[in-house]
N, C-alpha and C. Protein backbone atom coordinates (compact mmCIF):
# COMPACT_ATOMS: atom_id res chain seq x y z
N UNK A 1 162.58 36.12 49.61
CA UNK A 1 164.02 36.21 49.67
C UNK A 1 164.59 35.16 48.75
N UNK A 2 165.79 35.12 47.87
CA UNK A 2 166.49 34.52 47.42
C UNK A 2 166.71 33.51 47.82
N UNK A 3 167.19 32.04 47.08
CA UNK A 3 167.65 31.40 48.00
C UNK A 3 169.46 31.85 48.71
N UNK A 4 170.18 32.26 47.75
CA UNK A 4 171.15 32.52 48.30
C UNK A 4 171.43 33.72 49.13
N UNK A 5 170.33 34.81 49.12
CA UNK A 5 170.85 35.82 49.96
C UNK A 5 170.20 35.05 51.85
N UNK A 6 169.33 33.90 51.64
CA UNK A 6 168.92 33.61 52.69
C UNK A 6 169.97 32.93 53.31
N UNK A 7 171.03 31.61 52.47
CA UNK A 7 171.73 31.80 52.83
C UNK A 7 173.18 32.45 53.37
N UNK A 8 173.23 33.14 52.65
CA UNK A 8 174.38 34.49 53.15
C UNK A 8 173.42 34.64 54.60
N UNK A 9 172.39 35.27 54.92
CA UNK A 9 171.70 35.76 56.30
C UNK A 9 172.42 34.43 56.90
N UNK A 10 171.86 33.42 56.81
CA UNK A 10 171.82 32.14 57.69
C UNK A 10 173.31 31.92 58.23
N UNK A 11 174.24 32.19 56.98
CA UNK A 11 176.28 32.24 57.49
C UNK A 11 176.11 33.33 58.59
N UNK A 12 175.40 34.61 58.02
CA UNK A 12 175.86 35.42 58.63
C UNK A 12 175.59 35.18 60.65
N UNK A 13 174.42 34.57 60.58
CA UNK A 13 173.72 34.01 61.83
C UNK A 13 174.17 33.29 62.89
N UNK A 14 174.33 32.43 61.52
CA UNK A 14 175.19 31.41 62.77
C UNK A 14 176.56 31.82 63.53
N UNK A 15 177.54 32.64 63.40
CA UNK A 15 178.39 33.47 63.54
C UNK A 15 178.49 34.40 64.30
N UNK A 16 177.04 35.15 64.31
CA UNK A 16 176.96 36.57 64.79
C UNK A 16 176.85 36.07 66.70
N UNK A 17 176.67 37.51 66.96
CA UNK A 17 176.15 37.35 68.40
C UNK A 17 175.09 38.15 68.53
N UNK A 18 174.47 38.47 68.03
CA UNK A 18 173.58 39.35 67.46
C UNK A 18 172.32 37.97 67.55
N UNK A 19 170.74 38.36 67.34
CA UNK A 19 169.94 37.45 67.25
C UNK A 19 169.70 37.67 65.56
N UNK A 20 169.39 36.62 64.74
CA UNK A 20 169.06 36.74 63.55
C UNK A 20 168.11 36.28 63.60
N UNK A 21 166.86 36.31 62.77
CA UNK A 21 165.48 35.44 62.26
C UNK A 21 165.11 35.78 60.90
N UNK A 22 164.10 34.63 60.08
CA UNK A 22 163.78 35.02 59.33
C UNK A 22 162.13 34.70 60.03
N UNK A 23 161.57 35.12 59.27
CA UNK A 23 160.04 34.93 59.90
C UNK A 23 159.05 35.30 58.25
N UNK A 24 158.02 34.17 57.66
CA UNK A 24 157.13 34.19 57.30
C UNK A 24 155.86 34.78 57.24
N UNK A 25 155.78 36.10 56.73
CA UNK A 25 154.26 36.70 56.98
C UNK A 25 153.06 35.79 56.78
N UNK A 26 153.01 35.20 55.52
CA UNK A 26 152.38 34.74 55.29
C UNK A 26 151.39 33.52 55.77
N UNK A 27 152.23 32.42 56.46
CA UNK A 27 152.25 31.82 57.18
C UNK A 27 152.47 31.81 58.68
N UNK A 28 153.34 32.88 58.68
CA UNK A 28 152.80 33.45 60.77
C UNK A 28 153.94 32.15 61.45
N UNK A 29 155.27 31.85 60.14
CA UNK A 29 156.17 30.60 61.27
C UNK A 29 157.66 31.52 60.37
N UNK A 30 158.75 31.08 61.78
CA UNK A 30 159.88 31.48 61.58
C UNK A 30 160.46 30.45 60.67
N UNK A 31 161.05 30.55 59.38
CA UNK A 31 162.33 29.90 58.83
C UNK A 31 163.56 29.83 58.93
N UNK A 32 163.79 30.49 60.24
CA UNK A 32 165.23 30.73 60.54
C UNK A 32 165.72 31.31 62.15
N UNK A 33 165.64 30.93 62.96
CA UNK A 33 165.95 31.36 64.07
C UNK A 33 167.29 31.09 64.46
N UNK A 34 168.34 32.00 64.91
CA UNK A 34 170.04 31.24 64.73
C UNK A 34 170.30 31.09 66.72
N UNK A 35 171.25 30.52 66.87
CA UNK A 35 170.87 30.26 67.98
C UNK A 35 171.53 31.58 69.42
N UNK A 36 172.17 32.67 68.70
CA UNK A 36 171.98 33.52 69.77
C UNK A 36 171.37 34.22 69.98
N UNK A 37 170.07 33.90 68.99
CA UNK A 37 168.70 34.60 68.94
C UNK A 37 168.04 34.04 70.55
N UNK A 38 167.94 32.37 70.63
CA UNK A 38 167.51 32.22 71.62
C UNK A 38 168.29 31.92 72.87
N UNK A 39 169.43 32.45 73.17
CA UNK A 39 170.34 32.78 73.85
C UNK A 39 169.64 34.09 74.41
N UNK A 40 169.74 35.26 73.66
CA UNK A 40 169.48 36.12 74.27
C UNK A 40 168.30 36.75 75.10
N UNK A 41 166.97 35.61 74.19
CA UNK A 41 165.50 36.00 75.32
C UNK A 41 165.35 34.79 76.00
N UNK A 42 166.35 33.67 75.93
CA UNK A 42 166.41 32.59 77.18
C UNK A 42 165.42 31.79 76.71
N UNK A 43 165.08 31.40 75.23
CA UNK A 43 164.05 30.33 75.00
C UNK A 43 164.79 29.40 73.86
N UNK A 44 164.11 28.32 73.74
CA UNK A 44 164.47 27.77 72.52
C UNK A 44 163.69 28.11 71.20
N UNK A 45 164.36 27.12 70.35
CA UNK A 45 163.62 27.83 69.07
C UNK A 45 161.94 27.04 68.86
N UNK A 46 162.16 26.10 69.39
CA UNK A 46 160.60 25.25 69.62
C UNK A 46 159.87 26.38 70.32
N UNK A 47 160.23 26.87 72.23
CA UNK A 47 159.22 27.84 72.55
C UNK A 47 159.10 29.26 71.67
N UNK A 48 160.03 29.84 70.98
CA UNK A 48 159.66 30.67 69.87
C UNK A 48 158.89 30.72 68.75
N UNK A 49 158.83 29.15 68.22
CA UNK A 49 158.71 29.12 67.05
C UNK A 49 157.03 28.95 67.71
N UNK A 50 156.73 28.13 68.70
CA UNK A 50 155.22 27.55 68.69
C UNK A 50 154.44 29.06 69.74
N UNK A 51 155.12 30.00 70.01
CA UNK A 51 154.51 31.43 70.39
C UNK A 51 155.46 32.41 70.31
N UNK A 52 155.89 33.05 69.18
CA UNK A 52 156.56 34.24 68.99
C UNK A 52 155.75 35.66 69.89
N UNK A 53 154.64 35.58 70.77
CA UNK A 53 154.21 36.46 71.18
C UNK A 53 155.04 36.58 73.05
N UNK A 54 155.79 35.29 73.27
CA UNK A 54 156.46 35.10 74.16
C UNK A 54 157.76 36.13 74.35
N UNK A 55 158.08 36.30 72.97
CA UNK A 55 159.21 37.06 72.79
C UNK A 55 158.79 38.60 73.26
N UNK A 56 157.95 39.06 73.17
CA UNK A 56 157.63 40.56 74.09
C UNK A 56 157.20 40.62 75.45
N UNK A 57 157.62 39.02 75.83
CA UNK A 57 157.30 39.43 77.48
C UNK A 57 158.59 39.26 77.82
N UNK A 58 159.88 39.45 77.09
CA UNK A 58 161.54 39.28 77.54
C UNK A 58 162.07 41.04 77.31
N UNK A 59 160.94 41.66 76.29
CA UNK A 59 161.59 43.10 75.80
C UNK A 59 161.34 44.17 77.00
N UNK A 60 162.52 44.71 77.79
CA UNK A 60 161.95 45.79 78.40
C UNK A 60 161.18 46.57 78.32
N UNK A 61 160.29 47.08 79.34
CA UNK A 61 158.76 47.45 79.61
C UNK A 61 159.10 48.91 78.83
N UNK A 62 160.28 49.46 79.14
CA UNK A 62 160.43 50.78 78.70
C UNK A 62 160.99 51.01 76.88
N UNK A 63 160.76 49.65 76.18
CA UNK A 63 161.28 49.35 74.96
C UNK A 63 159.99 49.04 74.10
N UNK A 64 159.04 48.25 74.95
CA UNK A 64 157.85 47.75 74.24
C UNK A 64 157.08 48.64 73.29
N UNK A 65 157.00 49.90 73.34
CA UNK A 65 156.94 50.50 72.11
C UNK A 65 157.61 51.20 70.81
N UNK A 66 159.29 50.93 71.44
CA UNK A 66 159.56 51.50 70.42
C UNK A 66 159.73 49.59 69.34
N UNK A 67 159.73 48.58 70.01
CA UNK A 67 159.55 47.09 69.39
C UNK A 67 158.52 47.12 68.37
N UNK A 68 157.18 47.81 68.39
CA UNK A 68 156.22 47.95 68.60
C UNK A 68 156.24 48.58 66.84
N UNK A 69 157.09 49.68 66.93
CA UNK A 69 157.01 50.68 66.15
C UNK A 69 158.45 50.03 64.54
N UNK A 70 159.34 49.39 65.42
CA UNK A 70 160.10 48.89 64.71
C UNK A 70 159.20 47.63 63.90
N UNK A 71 158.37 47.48 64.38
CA UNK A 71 158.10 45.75 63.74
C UNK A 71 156.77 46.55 62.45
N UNK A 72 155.95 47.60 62.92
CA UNK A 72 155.32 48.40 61.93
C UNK A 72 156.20 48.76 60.45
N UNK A 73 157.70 49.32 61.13
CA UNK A 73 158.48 49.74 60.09
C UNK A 73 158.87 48.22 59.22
N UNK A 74 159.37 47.27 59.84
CA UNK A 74 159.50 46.57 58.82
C UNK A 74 158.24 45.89 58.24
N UNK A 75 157.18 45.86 58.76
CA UNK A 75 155.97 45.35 57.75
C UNK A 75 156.01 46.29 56.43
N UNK A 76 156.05 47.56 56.60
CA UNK A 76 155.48 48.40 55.61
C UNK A 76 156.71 48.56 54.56
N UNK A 77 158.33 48.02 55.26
CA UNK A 77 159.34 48.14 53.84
C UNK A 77 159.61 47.01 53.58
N UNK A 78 159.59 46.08 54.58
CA UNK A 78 159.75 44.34 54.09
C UNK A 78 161.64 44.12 54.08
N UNK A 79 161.77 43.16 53.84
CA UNK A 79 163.35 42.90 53.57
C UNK A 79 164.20 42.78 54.66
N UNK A 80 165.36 43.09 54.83
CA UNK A 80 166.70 43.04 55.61
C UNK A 80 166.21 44.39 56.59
N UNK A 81 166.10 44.08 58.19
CA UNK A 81 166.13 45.51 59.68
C UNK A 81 167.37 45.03 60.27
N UNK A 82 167.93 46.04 60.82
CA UNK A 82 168.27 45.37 62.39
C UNK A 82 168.13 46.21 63.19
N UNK A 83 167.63 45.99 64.20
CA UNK A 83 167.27 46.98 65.98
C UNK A 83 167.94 46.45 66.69
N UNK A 84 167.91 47.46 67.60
CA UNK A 84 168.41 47.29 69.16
C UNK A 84 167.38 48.17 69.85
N UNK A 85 167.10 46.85 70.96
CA UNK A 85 166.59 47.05 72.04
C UNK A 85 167.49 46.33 73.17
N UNK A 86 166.46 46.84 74.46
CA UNK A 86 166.74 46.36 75.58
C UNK A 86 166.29 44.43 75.94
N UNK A 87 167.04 44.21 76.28
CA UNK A 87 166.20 42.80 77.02
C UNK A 87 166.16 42.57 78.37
N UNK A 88 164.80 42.31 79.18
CA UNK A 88 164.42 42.20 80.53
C UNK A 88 164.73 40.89 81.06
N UNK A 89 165.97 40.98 82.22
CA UNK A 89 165.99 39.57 83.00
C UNK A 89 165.71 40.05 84.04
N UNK A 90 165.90 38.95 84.53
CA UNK A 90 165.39 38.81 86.25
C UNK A 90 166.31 40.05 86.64
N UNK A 91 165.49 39.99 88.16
CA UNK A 91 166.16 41.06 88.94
C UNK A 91 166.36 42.70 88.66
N UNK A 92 165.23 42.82 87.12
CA UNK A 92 165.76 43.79 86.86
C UNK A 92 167.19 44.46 85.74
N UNK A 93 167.69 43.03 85.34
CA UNK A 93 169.04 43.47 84.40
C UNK A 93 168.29 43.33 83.73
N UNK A 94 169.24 44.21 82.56
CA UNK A 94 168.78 44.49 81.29
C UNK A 94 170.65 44.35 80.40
N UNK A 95 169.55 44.20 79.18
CA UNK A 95 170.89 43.91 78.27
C UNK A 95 170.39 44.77 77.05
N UNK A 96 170.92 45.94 76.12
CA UNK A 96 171.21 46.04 75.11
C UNK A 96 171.41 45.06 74.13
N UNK A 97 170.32 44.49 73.30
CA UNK A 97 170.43 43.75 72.08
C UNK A 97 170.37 44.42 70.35
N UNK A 98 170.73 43.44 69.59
CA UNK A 98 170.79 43.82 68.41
C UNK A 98 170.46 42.36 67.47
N UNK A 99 169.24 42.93 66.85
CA UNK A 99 168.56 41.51 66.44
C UNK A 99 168.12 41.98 64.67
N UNK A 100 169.02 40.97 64.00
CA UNK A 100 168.61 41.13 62.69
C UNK A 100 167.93 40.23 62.07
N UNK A 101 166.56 41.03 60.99
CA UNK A 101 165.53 40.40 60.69
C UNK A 101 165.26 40.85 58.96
N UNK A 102 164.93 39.73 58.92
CA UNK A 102 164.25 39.17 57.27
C UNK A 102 162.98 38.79 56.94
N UNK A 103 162.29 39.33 56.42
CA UNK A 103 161.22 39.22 55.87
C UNK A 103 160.81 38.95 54.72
């Protein structure tokens, strides 16, 4: 990514209510996590950043594959996604999210 279209993402991030990330294939670490990213699966960006595999035990059980299928799609086109899924809290609520991602 550019440096400036990363920052345009990063304005756009900090702003949104939406979760934004950028995330590193290469290296397997996020460069960008904004903070209603970890607002919305209830972690910080330290417990994200040191196990991003944490983040699919917050995605509803009935979402986990289409997460699954979205994260295939952006490996294979790379660049700017955004999805919506569900997110699992206690008790059973769920929340409709919308999380935009950079690669």
């Amino acid at each position: 990514m550019l440096a400036t279209d990363q920052q345009v993402f990063c304005q756009m991030g900090v702003v949104s209510p939406d979760g934004y990330f950028i995330y590193n294939i290469a290296s397997n670490t996020f460069n960008y996590i904004n903070p209603a990213f970890c607002g919305i699966f209830g972690l910080t960006a330290e417990e994200v950043s040191g196990n991003p595999a944490t983040l699919l035990e917050h995605v509803h059980p009935e979402d986990k594959i289409h997460v699954n299928h979205c994260y295939r799609d952006l490996l294979e086109d790379r660049g700017f996604k955004k999805y919506v899924f569900r997110v699992a809290y206690g008790d059973d609520e769920k929340h409709s999210q919308g999380v935009s991602i950079y690669l």
